[in-house]
PDB file of N, CA and C in Angstrom:
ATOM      1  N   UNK A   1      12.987  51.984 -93.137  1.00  0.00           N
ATOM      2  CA  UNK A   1      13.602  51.780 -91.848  1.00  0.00           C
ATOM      3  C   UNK A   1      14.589  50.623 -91.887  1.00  0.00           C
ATOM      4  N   UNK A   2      14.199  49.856 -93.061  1.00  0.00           N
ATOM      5  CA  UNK A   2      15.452  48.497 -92.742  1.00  0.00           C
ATOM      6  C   UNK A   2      16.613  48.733 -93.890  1.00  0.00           C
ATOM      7  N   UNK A   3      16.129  49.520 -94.530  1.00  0.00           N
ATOM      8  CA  UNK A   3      17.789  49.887 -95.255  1.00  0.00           C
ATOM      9  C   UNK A   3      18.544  50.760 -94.435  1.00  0.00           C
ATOM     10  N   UNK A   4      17.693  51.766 -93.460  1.00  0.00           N
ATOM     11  CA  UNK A   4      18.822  52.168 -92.790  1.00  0.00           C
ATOM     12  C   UNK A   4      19.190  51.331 -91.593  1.00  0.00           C
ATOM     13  N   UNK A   5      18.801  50.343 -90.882  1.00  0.00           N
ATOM     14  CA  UNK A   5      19.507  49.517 -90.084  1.00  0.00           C
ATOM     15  C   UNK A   5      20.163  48.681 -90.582  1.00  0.00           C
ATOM     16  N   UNK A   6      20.433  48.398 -91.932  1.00  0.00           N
ATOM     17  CA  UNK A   6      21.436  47.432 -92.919  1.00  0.00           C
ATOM     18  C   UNK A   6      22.311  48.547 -93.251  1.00  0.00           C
ATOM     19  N   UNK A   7      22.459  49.614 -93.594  1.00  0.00           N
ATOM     20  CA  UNK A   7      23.576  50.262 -93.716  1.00  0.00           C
ATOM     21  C   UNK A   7      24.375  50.741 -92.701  1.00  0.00           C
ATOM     22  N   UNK A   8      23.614  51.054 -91.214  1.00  0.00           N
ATOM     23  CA  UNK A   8      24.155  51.365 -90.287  1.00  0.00           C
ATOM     24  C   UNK A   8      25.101  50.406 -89.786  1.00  0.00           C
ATOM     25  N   UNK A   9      24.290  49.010 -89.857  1.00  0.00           N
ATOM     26  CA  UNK A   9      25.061  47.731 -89.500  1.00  0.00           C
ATOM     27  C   UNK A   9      26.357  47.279 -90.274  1.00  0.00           C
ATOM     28  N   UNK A  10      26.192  47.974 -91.829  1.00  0.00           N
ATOM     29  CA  UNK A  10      27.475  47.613 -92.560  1.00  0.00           C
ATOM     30  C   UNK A  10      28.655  48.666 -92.222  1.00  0.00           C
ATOM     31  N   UNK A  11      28.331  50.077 -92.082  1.00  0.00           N
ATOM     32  CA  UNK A  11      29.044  50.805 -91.221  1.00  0.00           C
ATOM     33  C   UNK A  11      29.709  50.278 -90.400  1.00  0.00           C
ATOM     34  N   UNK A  12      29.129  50.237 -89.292  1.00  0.00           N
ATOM     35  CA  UNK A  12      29.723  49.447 -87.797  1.00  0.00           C
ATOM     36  C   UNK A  12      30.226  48.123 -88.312  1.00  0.00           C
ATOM     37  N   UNK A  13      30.189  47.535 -88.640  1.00  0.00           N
ATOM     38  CA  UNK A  13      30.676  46.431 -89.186  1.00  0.00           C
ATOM     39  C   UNK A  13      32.584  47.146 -90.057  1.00  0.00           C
ATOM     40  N   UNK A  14      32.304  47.750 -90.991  1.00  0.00           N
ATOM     41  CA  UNK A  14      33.645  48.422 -91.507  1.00  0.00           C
ATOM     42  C   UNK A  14      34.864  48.901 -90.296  1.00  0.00           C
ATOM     43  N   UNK A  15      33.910  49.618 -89.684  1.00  0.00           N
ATOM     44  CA  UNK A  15      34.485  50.240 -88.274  1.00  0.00           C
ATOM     45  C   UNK A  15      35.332  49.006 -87.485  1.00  0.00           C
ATOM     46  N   UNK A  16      34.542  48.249 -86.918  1.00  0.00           N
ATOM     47  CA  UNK A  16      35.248  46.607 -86.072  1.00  0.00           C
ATOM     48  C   UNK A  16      36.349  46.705 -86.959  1.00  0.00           C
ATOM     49  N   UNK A  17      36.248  46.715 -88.318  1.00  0.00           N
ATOM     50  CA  UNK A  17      37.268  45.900 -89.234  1.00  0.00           C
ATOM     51  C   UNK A  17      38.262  46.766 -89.240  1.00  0.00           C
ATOM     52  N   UNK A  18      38.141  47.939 -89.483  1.00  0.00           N
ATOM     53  CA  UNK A  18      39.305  49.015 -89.979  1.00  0.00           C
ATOM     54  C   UNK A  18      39.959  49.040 -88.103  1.00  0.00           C
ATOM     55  N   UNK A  19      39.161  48.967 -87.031  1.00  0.00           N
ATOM     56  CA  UNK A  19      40.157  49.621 -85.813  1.00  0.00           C
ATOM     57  C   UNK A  19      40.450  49.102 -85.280  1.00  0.00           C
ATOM     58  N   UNK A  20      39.472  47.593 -85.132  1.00  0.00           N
ATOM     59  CA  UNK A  20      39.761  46.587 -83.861  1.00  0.00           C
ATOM     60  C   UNK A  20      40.149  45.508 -84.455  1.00  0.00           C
ATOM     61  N   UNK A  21      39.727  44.572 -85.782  1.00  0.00           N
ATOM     62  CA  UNK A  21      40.747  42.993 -86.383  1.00  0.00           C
ATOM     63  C   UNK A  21      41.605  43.943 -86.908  1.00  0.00           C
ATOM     64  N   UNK A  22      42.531  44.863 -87.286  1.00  0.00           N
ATOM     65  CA  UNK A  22      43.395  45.774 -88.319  1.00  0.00           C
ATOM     66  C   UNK A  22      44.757  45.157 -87.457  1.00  0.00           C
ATOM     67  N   UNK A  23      45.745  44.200 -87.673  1.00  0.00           N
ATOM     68  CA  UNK A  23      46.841  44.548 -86.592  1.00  0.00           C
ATOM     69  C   UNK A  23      47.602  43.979 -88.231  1.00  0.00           C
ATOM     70  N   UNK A  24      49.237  44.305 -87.488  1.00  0.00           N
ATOM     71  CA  UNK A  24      50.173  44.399 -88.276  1.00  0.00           C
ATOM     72  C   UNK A  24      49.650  44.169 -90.005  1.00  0.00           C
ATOM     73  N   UNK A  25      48.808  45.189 -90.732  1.00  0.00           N
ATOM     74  CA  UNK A  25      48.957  45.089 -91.721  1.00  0.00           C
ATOM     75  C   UNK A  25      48.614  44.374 -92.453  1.00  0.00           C
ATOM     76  N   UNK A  26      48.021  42.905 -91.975  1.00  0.00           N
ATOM     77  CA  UNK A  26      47.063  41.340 -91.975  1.00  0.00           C
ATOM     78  C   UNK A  26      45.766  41.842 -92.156  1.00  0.00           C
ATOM     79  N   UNK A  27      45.314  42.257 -92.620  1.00  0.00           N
ATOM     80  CA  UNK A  27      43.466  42.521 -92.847  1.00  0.00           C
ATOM     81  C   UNK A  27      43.062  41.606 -93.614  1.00  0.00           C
ATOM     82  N   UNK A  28      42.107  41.090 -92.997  1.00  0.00           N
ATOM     83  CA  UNK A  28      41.197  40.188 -93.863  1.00  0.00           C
ATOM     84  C   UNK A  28      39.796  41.004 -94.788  1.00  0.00           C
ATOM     85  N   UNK A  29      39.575  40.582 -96.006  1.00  0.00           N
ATOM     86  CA  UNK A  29      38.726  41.205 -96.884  1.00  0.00           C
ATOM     87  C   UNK A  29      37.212  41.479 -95.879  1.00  0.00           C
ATOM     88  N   UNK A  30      36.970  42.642 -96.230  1.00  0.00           N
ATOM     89  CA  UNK A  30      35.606  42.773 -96.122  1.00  0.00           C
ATOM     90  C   UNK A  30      34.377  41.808 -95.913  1.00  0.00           C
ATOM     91  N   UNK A  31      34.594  40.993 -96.896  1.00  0.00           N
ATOM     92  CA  UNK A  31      33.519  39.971 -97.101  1.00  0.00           C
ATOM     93  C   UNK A  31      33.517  38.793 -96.509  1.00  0.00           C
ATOM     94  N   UNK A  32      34.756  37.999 -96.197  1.00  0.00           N
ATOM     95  CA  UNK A  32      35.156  37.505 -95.318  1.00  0.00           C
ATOM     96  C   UNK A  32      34.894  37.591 -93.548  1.00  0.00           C
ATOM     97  N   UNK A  33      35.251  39.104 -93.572  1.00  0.00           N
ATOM     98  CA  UNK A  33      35.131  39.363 -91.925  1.00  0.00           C
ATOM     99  C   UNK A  33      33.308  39.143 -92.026  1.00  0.00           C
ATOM    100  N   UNK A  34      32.805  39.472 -92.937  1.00  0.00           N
ATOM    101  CA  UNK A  34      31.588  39.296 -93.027  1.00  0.00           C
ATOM    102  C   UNK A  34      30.848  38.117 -92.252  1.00  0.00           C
ATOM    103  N   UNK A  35      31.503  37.867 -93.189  1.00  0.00           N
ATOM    104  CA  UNK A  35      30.631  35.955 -92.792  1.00  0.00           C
ATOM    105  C   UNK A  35      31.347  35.330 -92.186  1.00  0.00           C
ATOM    106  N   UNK A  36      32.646  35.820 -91.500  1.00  0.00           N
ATOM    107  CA  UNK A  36      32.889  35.044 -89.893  1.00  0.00           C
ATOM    108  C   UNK A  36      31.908  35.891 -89.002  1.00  0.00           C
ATOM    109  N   UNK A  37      31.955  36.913 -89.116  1.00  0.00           N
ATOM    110  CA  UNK A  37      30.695  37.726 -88.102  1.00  0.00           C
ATOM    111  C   UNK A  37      29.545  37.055 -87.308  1.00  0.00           C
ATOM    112  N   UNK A  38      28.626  36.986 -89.105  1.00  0.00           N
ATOM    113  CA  UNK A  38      27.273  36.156 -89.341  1.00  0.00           C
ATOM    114  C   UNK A  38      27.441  35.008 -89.016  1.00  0.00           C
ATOM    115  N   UNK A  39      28.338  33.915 -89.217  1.00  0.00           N
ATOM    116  CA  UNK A  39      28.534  32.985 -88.280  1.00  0.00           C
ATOM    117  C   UNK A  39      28.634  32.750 -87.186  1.00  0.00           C
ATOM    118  N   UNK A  40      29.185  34.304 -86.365  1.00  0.00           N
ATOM    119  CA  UNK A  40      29.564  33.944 -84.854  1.00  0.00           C
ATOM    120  C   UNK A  40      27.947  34.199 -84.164  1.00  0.00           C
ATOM    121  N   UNK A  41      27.407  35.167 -85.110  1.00  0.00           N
ATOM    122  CA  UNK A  41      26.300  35.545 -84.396  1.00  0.00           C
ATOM    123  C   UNK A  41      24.821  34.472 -85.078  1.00  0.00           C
ATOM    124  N   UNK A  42      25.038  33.495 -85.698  1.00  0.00           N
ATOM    125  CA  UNK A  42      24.437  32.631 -86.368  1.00  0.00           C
ATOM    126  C   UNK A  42      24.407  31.400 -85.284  1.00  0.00           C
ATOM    127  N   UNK A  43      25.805  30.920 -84.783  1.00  0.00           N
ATOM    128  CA  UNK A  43      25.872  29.670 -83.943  1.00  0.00           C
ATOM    129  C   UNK A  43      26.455  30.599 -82.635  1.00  0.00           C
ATOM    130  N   UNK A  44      25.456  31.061 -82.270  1.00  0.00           N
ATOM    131  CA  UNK A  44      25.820  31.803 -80.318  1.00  0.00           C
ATOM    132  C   UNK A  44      25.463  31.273 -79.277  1.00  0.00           C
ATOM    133  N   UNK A  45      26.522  30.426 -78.632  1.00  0.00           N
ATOM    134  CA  UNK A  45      26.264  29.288 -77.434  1.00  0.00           C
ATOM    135  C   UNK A  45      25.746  30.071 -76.905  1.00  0.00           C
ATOM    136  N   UNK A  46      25.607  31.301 -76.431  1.00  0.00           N
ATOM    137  CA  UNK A  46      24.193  31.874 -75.397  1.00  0.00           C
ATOM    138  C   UNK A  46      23.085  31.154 -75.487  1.00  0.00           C
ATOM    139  N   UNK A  47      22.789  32.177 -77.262  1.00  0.00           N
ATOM    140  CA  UNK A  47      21.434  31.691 -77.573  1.00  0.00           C
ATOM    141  C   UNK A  47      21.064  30.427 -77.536  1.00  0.00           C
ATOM    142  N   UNK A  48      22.062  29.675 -78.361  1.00  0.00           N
ATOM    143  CA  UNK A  48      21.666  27.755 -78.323  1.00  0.00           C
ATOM    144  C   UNK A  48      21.409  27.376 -76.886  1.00  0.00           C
ATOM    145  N   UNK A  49      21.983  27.878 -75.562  1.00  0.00           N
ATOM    146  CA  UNK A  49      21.887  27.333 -74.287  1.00  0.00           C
ATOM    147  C   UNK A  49      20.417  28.125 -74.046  1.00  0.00           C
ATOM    148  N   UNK A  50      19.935  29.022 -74.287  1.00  0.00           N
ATOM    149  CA  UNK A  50      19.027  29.699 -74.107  1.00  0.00           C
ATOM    150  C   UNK A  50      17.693  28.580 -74.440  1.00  0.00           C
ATOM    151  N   UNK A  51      17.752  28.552 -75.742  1.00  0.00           N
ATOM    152  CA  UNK A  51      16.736  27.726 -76.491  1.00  0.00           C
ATOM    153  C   UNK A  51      16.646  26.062 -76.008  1.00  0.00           C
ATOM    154  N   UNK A  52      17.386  25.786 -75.503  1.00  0.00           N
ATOM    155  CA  UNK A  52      17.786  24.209 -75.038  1.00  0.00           C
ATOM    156  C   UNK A  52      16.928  24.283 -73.196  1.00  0.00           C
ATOM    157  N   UNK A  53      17.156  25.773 -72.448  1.00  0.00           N
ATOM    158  CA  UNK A  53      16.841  25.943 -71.465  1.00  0.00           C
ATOM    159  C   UNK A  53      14.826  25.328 -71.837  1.00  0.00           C
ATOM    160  N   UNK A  54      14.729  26.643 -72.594  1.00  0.00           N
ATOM    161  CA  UNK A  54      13.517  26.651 -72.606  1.00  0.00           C
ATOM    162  C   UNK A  54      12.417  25.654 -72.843  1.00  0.00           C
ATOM    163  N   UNK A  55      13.264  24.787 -73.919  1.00  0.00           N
ATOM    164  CA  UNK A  55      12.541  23.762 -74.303  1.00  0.00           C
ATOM    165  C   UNK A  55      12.634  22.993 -73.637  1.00  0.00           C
ATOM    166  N   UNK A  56      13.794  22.482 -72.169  1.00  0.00           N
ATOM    167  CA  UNK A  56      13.476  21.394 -71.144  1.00  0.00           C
ATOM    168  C   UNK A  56      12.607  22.332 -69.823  1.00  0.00           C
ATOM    169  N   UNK A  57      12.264  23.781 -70.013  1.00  0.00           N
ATOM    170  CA  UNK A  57      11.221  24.052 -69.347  1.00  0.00           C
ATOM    171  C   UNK A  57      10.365  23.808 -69.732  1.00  0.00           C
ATOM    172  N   UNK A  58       9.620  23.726 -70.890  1.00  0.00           N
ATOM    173  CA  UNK A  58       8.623  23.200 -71.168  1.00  0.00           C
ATOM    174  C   UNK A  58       8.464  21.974 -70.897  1.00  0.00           C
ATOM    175  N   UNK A  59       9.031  21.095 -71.737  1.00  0.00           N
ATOM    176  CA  UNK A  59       8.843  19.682 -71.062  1.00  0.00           C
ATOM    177  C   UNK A  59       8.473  19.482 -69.946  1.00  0.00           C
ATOM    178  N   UNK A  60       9.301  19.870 -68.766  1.00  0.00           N
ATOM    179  CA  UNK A  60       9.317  19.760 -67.225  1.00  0.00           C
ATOM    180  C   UNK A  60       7.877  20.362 -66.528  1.00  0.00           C
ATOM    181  N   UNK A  61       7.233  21.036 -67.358  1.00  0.00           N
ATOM    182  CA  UNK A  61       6.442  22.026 -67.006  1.00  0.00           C
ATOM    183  C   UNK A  61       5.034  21.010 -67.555  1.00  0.00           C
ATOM    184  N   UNK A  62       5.119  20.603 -68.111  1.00  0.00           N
ATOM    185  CA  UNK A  62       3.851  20.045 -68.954  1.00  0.00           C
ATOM    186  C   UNK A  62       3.749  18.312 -67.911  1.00  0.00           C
ATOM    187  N   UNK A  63       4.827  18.307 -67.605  1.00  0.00           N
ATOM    188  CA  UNK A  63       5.319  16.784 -66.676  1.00  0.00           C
ATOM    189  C   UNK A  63       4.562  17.069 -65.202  1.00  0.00           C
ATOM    190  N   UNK A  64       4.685  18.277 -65.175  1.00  0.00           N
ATOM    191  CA  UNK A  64       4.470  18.000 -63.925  1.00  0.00           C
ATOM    192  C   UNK A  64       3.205  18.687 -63.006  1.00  0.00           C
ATOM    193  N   UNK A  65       2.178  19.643 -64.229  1.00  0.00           N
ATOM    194  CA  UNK A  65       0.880  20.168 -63.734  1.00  0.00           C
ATOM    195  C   UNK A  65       0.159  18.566 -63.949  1.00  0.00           C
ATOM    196  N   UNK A  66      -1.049  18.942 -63.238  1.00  0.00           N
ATOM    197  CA  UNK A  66      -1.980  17.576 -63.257  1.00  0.00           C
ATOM    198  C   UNK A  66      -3.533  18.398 -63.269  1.00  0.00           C
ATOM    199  N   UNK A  67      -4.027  18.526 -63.865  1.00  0.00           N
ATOM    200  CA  UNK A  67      -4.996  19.453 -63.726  1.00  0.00           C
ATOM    201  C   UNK A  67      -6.178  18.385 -63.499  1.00  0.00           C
ATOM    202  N   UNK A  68      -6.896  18.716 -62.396  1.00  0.00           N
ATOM    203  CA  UNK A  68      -8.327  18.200 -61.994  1.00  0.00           C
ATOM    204  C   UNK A  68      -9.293  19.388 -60.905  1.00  0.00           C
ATOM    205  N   UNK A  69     -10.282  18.819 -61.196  1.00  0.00           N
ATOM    206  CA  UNK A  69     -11.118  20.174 -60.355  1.00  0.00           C
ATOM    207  C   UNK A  69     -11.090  19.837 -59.034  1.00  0.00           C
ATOM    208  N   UNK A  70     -11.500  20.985 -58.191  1.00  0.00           N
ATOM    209  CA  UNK A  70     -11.760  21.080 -56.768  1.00  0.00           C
ATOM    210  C   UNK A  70     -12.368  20.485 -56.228  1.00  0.00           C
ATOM    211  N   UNK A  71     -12.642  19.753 -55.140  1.00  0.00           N
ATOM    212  CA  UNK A  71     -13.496  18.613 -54.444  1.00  0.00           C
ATOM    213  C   UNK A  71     -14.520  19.841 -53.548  1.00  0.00           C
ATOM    214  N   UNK A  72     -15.952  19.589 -53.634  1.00  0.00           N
ATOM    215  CA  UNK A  72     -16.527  20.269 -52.741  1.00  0.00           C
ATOM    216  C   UNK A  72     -16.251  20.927 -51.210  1.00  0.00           C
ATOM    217  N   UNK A  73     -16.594  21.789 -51.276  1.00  0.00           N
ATOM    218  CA  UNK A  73     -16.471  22.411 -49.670  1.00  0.00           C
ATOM    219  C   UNK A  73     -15.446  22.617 -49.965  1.00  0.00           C
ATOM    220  N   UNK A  74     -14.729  23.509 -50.639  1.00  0.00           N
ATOM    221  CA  UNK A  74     -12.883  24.106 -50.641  1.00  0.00           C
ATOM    222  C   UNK A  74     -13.227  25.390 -50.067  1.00  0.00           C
ATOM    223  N   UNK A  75     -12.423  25.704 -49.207  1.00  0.00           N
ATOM    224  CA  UNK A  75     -12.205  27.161 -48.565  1.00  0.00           C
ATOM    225  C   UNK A  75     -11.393  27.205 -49.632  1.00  0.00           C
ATOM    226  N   UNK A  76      -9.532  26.938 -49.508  1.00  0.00           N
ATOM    227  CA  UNK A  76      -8.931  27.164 -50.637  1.00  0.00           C
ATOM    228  C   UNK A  76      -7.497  26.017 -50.479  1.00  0.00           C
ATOM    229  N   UNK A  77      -6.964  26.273 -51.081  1.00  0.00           N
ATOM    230  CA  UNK A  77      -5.695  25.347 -51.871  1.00  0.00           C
ATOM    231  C   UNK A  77      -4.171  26.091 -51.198  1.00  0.00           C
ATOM    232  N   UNK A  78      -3.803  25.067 -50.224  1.00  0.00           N
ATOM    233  CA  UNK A  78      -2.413  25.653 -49.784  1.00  0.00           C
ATOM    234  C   UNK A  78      -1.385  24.732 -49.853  1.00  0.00           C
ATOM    235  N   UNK A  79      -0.080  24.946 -50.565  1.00  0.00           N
ATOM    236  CA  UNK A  79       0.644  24.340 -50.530  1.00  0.00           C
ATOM    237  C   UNK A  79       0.364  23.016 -51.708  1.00  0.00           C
ATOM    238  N   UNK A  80       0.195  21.687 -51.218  1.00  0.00           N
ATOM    239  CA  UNK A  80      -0.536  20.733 -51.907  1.00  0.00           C
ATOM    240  C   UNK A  80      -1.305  20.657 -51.752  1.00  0.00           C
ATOM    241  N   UNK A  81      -2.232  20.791 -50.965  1.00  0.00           N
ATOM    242  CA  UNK A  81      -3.529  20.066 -49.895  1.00  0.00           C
ATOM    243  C   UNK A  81      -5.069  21.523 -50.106  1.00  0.00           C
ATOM    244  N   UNK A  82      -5.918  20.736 -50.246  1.00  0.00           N
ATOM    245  CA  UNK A  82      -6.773  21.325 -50.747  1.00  0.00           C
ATOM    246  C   UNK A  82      -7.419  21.306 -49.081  1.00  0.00           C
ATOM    247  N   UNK A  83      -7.589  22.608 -48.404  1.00  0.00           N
ATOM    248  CA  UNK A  83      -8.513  23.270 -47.534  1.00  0.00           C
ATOM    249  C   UNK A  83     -10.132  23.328 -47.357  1.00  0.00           C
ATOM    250  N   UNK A  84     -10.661  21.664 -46.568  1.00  0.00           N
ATOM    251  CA  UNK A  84     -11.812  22.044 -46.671  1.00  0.00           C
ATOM    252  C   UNK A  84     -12.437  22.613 -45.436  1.00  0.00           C
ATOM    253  N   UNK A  85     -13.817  23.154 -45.594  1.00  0.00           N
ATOM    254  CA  UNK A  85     -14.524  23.238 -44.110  1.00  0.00           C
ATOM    255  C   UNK A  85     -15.187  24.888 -44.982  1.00  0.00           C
ATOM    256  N   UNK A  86     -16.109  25.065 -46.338  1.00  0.00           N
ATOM    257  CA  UNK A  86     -16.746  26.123 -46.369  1.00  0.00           C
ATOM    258  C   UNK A  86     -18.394  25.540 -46.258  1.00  0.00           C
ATOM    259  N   UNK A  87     -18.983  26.772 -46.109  1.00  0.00           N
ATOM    260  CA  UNK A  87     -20.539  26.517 -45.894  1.00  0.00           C
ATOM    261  C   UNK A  87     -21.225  26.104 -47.182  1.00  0.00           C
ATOM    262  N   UNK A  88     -20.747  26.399 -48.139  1.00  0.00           N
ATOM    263  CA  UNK A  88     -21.451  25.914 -49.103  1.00  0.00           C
ATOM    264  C   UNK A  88     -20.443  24.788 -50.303  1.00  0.00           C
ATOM    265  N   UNK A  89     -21.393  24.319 -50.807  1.00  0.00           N
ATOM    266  CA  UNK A  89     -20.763  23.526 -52.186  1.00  0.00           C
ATOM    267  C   UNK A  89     -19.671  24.363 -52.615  1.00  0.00           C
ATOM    268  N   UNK A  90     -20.148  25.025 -53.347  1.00  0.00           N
ATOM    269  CA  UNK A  90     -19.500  26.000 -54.236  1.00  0.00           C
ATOM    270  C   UNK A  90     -18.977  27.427 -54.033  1.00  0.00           C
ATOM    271  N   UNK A  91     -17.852  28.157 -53.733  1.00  0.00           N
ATOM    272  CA  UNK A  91     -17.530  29.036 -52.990  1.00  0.00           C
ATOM    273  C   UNK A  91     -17.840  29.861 -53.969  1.00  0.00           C
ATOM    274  N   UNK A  92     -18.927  31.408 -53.684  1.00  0.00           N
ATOM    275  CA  UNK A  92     -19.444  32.219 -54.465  1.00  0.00           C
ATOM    276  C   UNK A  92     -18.836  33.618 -53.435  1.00  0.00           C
ATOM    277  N   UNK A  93     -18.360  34.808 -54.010  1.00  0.00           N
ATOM    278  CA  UNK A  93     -17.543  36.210 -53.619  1.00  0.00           C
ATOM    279  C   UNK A  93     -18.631  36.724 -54.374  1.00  0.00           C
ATOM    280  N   UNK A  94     -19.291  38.204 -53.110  1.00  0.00           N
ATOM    281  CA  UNK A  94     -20.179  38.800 -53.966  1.00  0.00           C
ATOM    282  C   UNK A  94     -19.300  40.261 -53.984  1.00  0.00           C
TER     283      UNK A  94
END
């Protein structure tokens, strides 16, 4: 399966080269268009902005849970503020 998605890709790859960089007669070698390609798709400000996103979501994300348990008598948790006034300690759903 991955030799034929490496040949398909070198295909399509020939194709770009022969119809769409082809102007006045200027063609750049094969191997060349190559590895400007792999470069463009190697350093892709998408992706880099992508990966830069994620990793100051994380950060931001880890900053700002606070994890501690429930204080007795919780009906439930709205907003910030923890809801008390249940009948028992411990709220049990049968």
């Amino acid at each position: 399966m991955f030799t034929f998605l490496i040949a398909v890709t070198e295909v399509n790859v020939y194709l770009i080269l022969k119809n769409i960089v082809h102007k006045d007669n200027n063609i750049m070698k094969y191997l060349e268009f190559c590895r400007k390609l792999a470069w463009l798709f190697i350093d892709n400000e998408l992706t880099r902005n992508e990966a830069e996103n994620e990793r100051l979501a994380e950060r931001v994300g880890e900053q700002s849970h606070n994890h501690t348990p429930a204080p007795h008598f919780v009906k439930y948790f709205h907003g910030q503020v923890w809801i008390l006034g249940a009948a028992q300690m411990y709220q049990t759903y049968n």
